[in-house]
Protein backbone atom coordinates (compact mmCIF):
# COMPACT_ATOMS: atom_id res chain seq x y z
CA UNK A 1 -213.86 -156.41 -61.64
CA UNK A 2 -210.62 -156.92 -64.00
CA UNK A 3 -208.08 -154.32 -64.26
CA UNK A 4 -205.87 -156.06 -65.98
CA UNK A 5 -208.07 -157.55 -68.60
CA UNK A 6 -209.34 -153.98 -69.41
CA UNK A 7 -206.12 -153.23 -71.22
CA UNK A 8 -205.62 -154.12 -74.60
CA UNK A 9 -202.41 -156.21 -75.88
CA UNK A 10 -200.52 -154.28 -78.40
CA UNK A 11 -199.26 -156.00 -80.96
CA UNK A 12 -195.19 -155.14 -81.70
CA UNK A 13 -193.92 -155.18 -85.31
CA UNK A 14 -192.60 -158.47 -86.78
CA UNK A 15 -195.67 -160.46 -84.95
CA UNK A 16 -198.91 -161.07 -86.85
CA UNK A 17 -201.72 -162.63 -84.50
CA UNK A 18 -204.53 -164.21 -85.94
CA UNK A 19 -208.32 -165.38 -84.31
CA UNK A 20 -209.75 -168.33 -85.92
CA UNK A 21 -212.68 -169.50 -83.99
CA UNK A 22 -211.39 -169.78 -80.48
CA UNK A 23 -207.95 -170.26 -81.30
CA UNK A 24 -205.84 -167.31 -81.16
CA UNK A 25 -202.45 -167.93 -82.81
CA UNK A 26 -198.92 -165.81 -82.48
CA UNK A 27 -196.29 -165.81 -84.84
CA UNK A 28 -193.10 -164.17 -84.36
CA UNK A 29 -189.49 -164.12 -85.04
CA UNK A 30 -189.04 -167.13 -82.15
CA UNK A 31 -191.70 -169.19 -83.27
CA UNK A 32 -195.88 -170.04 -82.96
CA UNK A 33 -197.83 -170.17 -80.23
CA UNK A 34 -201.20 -170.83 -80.23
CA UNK A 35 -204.14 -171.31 -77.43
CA UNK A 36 -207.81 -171.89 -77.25
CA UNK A 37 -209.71 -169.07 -75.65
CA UNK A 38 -212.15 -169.47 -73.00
CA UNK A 39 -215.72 -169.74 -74.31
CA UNK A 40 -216.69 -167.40 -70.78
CA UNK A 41 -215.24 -164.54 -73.07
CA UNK A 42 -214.56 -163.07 -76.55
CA UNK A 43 -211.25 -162.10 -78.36
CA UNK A 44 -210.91 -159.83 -81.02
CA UNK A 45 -208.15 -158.40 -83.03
CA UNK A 46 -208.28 -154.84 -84.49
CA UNK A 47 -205.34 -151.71 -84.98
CA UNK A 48 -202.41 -153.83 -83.68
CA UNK A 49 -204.36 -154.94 -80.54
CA UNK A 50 -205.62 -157.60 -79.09
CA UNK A 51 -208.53 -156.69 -76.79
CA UNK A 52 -210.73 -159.53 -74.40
CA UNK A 53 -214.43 -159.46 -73.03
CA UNK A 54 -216.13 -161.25 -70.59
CA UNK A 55 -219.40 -162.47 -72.23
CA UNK A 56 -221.42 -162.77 -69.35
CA UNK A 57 -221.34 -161.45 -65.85
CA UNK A 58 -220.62 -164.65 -63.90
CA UNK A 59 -217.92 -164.31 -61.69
CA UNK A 60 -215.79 -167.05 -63.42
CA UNK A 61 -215.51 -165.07 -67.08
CA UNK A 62 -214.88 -161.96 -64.58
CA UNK A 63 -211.92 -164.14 -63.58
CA UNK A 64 -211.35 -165.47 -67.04
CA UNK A 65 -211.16 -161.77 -68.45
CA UNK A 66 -208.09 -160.83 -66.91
CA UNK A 67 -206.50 -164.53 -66.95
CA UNK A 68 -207.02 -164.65 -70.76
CA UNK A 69 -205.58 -161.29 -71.33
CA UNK A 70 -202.64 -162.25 -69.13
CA UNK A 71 -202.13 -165.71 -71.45
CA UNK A 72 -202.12 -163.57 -74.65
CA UNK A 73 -200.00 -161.03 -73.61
CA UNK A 74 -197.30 -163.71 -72.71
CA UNK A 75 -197.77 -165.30 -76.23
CA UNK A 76 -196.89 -162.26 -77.98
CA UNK A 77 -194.24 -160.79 -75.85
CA UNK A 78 -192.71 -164.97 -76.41
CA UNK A 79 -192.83 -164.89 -79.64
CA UNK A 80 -191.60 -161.27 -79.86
CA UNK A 81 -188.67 -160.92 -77.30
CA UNK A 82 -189.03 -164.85 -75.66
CA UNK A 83 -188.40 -165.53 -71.85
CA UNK A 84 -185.50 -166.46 -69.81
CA UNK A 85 -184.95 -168.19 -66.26
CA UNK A 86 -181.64 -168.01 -64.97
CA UNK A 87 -180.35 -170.74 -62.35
CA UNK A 88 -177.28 -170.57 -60.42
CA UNK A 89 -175.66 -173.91 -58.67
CA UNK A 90 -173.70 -173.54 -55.56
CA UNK A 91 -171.53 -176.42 -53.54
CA UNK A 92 -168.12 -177.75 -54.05
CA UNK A 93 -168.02 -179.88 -56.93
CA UNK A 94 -171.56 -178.73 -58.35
CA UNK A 95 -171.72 -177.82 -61.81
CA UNK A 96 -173.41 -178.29 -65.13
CA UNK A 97 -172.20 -178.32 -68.64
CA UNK A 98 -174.49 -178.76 -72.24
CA UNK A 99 -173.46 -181.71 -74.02
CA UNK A 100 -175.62 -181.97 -77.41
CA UNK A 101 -179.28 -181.95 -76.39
CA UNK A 102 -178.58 -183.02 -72.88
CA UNK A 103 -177.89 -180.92 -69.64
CA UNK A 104 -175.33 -182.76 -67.65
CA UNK A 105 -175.42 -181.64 -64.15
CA UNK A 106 -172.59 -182.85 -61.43
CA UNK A 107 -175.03 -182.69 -57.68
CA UNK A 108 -172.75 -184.30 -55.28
CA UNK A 109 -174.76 -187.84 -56.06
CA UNK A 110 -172.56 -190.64 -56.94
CA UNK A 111 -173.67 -190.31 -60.78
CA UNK A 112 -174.71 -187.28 -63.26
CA UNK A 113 -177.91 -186.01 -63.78
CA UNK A 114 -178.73 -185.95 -67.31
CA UNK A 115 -181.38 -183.67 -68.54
CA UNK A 116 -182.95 -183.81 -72.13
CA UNK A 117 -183.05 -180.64 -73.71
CA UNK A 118 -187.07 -180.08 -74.64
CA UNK A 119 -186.97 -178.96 -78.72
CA UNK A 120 -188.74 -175.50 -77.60
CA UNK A 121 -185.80 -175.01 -74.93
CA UNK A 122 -182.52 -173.16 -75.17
CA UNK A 123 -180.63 -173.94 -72.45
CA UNK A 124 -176.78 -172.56 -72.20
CA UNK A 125 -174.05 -172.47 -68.89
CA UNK A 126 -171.92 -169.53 -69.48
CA UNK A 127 -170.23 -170.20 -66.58
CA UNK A 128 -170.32 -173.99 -65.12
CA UNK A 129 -172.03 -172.88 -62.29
CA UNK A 130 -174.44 -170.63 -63.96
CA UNK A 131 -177.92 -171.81 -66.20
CA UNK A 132 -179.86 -169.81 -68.81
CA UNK A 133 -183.36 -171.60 -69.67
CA UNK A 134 -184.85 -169.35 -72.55
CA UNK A 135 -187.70 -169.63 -75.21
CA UNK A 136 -190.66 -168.12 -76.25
CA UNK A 137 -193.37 -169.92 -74.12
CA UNK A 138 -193.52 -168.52 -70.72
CA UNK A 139 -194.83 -171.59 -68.94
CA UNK A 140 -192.60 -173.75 -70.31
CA UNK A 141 -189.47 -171.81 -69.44
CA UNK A 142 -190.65 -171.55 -65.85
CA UNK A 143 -191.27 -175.75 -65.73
CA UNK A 144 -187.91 -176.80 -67.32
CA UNK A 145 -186.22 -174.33 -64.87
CA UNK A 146 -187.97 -175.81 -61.66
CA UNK A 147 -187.41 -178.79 -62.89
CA UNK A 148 -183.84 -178.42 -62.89
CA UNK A 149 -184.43 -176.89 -59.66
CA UNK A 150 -185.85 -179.82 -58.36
CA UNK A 151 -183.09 -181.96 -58.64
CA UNK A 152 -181.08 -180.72 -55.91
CA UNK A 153 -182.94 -178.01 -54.09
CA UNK A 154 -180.98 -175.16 -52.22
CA UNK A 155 -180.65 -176.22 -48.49
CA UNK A 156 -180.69 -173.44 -45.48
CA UNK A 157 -177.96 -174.81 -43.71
CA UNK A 158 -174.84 -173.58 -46.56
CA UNK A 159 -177.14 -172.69 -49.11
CA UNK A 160 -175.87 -175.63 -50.95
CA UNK A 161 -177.88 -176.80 -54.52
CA UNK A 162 -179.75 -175.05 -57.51
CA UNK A 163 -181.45 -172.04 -56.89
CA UNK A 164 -182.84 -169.28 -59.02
CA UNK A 165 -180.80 -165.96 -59.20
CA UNK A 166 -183.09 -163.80 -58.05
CA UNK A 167 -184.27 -166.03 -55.65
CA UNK A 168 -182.81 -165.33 -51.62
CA UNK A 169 -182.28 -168.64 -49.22
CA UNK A 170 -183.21 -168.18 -45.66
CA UNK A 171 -180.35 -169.52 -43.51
CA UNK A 172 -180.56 -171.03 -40.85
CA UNK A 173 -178.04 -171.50 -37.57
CA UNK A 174 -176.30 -174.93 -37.62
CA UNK A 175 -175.80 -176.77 -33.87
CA UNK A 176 -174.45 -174.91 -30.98
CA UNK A 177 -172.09 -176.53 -28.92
């Protein structure tokens, strides 16, 4: 049984969400996002709040109850307050500067990585080792940053490469004599 899709998503001032058909569409001071619901359950929109039901009693829209609940509730909050990813880059010589629409990023290979900036992306280095990947859609946030991510990973030995902030590298003990 869903918990989480029991709970309606309230809607906060400046967003207006609307249900045509199956597509359920956000708009809000960072933009519009928009997805198709799942035809396992029914959306409706009422009082500032968006509530989901499972149509049937099959175990997937049980599942699909609380996963469509979970995909509206990060539309709104997106388009409301948007999402941010912070990255950090440590290792002598590392570091990353925004240059246009491209993310320039020095790894310790024998060129720079360059990075296009995705339209829906914000992406600014207060610091040159520090990253900020923000925008309104949650799962697009979360890609650009691991892609970043992916181009040097950290490694356990010095903790050397890109790694999220909140994110804690398990070190390991280098060769003993």
């Amino acid at each position: 049984m869903s918990r989480i899709g029991k709970n309606p998503v309230a809607i906060p001032d400046g967003v207006s969400v609307e249900l045509a058909g199956q597509t359920l569409t956000a708009k809000g001071r960072l933009g519009t996002l928009s997805m198709v619901v799942s035809g396992e359950v029914s959306a409706s929109v009422a009082d500032g709040h968006v509530t989901i039901a499972p149509k049937g009693e099959t175990k997937r829209a049980r599942a699909m109850w609380g996963t469509t609940r979970a995909l509206v509730n990060n539309m709104v909050t997106g388009v409301a307050t948007g999402f941010t990813r912070n990255l950090e880059i440590n290792g002598v010589g590392y570091r990353a500067a925004v240059q246009g629409n491209t993310l320039t990023l020095q790894l310790g290979f024998s060129h720079d990585v360059l990075y296009p900036i995705p339209e829906d992306i914000r992406i600014t280095c207060e610091r040159p080792t520090a990253i900020s990947v923000s925008g309104a859609d949650r799962q697009r946030v979360g890609q650009v940053a691991a892609e970043i991510r992916a181009y040097r990973r950290p490694e356990p030995y010095k903790g050397k490469g890109v790694k999220y902030t909140d994110e804690t590298i398990r070190r390991k003990e280098g060769k003993k004599k």
